[in-house]
C-alpha atoms as a PDB file:
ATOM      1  CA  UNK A   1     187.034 184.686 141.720  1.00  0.00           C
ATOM      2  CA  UNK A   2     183.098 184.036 140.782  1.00  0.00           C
ATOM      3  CA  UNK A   3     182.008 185.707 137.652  1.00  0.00           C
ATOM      4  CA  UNK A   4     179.354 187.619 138.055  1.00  0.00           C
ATOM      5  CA  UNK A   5     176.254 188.234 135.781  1.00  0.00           C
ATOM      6  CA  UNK A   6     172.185 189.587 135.988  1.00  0.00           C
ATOM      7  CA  UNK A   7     169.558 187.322 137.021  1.00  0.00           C
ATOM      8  CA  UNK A   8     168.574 187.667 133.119  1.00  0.00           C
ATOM      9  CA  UNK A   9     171.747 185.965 131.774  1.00  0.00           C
ATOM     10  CA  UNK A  10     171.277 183.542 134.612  1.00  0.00           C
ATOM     11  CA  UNK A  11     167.830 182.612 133.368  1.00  0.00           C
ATOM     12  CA  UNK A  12     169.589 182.402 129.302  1.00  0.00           C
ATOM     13  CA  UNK A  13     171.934 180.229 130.489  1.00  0.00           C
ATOM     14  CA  UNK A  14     169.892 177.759 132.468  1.00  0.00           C
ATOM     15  CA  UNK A  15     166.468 177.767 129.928  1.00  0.00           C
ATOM     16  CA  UNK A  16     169.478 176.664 127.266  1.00  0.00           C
ATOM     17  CA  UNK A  17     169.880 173.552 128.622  1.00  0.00           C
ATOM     18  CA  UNK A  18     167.068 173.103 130.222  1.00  0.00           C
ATOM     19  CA  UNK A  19     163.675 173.748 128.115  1.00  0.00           C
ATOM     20  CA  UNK A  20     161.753 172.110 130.662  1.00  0.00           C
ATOM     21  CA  UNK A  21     162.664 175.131 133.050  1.00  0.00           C
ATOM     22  CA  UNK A  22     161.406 177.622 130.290  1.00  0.00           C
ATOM     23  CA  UNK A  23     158.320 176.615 129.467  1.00  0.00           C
ATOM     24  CA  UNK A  24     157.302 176.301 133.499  1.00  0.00           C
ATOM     25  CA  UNK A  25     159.039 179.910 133.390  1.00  0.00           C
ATOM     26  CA  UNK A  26     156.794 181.112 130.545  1.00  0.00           C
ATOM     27  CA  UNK A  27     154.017 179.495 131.954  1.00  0.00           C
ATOM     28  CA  UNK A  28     154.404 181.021 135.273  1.00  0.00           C
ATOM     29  CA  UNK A  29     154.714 184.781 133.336  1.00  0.00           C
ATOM     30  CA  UNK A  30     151.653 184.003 131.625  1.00  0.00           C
ATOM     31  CA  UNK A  31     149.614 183.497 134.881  1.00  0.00           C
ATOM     32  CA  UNK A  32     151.106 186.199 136.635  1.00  0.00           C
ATOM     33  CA  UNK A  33     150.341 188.587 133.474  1.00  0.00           C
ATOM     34  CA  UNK A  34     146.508 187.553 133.794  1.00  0.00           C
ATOM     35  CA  UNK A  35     146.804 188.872 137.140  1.00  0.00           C
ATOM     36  CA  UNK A  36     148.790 192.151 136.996  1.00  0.00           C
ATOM     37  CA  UNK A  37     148.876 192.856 133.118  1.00  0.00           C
ATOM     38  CA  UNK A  38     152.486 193.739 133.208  1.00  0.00           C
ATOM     39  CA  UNK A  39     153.004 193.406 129.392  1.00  0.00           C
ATOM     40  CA  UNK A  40     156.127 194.551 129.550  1.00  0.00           C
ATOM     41  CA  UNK A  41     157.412 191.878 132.235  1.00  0.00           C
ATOM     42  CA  UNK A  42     155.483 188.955 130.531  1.00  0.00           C
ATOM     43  CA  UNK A  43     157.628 190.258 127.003  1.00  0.00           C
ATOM     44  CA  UNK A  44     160.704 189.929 128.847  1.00  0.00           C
ATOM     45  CA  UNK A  45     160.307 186.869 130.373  1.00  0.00           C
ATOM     46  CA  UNK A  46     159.396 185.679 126.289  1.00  0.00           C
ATOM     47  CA  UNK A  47     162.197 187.487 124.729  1.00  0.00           C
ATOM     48  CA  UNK A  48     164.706 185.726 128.047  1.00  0.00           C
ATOM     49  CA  UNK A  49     163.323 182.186 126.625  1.00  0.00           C
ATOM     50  CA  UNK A  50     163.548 183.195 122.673  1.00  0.00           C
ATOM     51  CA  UNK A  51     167.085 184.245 123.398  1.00  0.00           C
ATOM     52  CA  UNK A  52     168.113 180.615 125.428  1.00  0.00           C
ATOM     53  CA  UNK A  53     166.705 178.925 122.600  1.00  0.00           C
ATOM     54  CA  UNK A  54     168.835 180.434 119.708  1.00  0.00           C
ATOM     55  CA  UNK A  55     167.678 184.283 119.439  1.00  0.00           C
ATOM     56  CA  UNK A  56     165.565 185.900 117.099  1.00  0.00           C
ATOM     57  CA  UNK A  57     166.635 184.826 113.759  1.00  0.00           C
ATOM     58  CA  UNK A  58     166.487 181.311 115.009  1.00  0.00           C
ATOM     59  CA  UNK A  59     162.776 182.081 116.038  1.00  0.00           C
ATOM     60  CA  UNK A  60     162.485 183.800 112.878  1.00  0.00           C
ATOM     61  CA  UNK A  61     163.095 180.624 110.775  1.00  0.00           C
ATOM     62  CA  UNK A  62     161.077 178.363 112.902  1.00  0.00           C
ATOM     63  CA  UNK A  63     157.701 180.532 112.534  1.00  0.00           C
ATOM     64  CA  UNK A  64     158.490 181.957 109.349  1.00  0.00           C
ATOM     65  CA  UNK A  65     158.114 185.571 110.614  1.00  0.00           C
ATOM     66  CA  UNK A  66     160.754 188.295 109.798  1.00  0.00           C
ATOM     67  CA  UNK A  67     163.373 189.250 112.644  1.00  0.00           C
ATOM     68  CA  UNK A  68     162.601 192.346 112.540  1.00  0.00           C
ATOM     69  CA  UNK A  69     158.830 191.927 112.749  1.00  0.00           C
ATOM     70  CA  UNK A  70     159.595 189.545 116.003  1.00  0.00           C
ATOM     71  CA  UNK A  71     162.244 192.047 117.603  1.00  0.00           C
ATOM     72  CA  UNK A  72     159.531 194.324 117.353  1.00  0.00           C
ATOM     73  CA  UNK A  73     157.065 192.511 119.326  1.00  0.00           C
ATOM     74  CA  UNK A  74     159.456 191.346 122.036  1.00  0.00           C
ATOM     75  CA  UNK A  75     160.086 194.940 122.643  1.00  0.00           C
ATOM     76  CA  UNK A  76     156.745 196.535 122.675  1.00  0.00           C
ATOM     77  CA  UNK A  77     155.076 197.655 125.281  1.00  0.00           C
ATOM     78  CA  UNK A  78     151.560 196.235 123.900  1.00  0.00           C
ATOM     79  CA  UNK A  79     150.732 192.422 124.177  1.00  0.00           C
ATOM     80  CA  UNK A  80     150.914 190.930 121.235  1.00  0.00           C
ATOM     81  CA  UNK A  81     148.007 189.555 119.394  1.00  0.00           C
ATOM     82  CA  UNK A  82     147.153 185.895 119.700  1.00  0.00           C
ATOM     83  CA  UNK A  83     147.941 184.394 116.746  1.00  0.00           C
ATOM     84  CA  UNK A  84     151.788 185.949 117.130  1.00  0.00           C
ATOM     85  CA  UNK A  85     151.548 184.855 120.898  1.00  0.00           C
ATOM     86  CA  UNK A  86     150.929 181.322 119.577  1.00  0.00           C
ATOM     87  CA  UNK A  87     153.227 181.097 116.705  1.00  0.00           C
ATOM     88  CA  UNK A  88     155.965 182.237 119.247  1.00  0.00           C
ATOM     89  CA  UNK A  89     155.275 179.546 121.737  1.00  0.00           C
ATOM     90  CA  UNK A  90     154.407 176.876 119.380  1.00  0.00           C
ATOM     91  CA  UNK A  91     158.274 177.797 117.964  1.00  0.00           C
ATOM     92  CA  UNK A  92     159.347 177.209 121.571  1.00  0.00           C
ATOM     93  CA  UNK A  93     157.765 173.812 121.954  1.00  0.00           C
ATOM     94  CA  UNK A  94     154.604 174.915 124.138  1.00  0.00           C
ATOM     95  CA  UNK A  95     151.262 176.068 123.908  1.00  0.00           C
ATOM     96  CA  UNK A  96     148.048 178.016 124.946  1.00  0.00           C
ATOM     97  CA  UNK A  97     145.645 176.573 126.859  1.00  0.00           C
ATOM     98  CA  UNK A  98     142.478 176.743 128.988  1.00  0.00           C
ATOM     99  CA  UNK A  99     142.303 175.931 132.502  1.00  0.00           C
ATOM    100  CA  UNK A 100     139.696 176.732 134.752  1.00  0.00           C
ATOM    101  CA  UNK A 101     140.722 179.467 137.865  1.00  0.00           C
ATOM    102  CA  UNK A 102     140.583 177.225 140.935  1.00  0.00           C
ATOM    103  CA  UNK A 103     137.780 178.292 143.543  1.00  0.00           C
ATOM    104  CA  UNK A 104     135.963 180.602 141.166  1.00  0.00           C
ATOM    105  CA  UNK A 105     132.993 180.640 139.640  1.00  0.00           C
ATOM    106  CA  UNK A 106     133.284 182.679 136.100  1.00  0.00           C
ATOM    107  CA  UNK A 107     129.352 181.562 134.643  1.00  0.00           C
ATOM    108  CA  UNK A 108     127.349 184.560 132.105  1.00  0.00           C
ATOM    109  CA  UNK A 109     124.921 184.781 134.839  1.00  0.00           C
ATOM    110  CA  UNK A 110     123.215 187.852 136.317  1.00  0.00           C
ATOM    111  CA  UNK A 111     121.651 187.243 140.079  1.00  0.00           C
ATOM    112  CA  UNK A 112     117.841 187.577 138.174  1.00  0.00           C
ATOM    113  CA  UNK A 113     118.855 184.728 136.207  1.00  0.00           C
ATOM    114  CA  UNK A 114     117.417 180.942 137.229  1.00  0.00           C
ATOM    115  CA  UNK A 115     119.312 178.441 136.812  1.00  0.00           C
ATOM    116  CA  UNK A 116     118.542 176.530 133.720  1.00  0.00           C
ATOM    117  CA  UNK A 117     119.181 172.763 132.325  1.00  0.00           C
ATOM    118  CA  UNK A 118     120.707 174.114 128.729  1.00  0.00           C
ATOM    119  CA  UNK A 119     119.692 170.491 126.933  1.00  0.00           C
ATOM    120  CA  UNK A 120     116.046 170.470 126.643  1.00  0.00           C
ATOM    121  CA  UNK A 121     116.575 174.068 124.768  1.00  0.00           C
ATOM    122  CA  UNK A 122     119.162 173.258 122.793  1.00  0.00           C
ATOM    123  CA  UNK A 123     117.222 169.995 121.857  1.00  0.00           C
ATOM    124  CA  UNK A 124     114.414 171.970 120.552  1.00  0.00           C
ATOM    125  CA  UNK A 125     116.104 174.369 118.950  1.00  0.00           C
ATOM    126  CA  UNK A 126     117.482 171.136 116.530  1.00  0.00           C
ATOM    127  CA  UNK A 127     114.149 170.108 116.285  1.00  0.00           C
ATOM    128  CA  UNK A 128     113.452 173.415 115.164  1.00  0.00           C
ATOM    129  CA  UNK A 129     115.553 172.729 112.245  1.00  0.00           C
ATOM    130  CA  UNK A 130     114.612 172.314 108.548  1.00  0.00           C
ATOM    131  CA  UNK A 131     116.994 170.786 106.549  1.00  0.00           C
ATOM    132  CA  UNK A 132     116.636 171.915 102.774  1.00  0.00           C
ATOM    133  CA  UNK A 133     115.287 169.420 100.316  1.00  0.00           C
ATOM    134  CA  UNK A 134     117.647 168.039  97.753  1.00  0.00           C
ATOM    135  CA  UNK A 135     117.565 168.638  94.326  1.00  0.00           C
END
């Protein structure tokens, strides 16, 4: 008879011997989060991975933040800040970073705005420049 088990102990079981699968997992939870900012879901899919990889205390130990600290932001319902978001993932073996969103175009730009060449500013604004004298 086939044993059976949640789609969650599935996912432990497979991201244990298979990292490779848990980072594209987090990675996918982190793009769908930017999208629907399900916290919740996006800590779940984090806490799945922490527990594959050797559970809290192991986690603990790797970033140097207490279990209890950790437990507590794996089950919050707020996103954690950045620099725990990092630690977390950087304990895990992956990392934040930028990538533009295909077929978008994100510029600081109201419609009155021209279009401007930023160099020849930013050139004169150096020129602009005194350094102090030395004494």
């Amino acid at each position: 008879m086939r044993k059976l088990r949640t789609w969650r102990a599935y996912l432990t079981e497979r991201f244990a011997t298979n990292p490779g699968a848990a980072i594209r997992y987090l990675k996918f939870s982190l793009e769908e989060y930017q999208v629907d900012g399900d916290t919740p879901l996006l800590l779940l899919a984090l806490h799945t991975v922490v527990e594959s990889q050797g559970g809290i205390s192991r986690l603990a130990k790797k970033t140097g933040i207490a279990p209890e600290i950790l437990s507590d932001i794996l089950s919050s319902d707020e996103a954690p800040r950045i620099d725990m978001l990092g630690a977390i993932l950087n304990a895990l073996g992956c990392q934040i970073s930028l990538e533009p969103i295909a077929d978008t175009d994100h510029r600081f730009e109201t419609e009155s705005e021209e279009k401007t060449d930023v160099e020849p500013a930013v050139q004169k604004g150096v020129e602009q420049v005194v350094e102090p004298p030395l004494s």
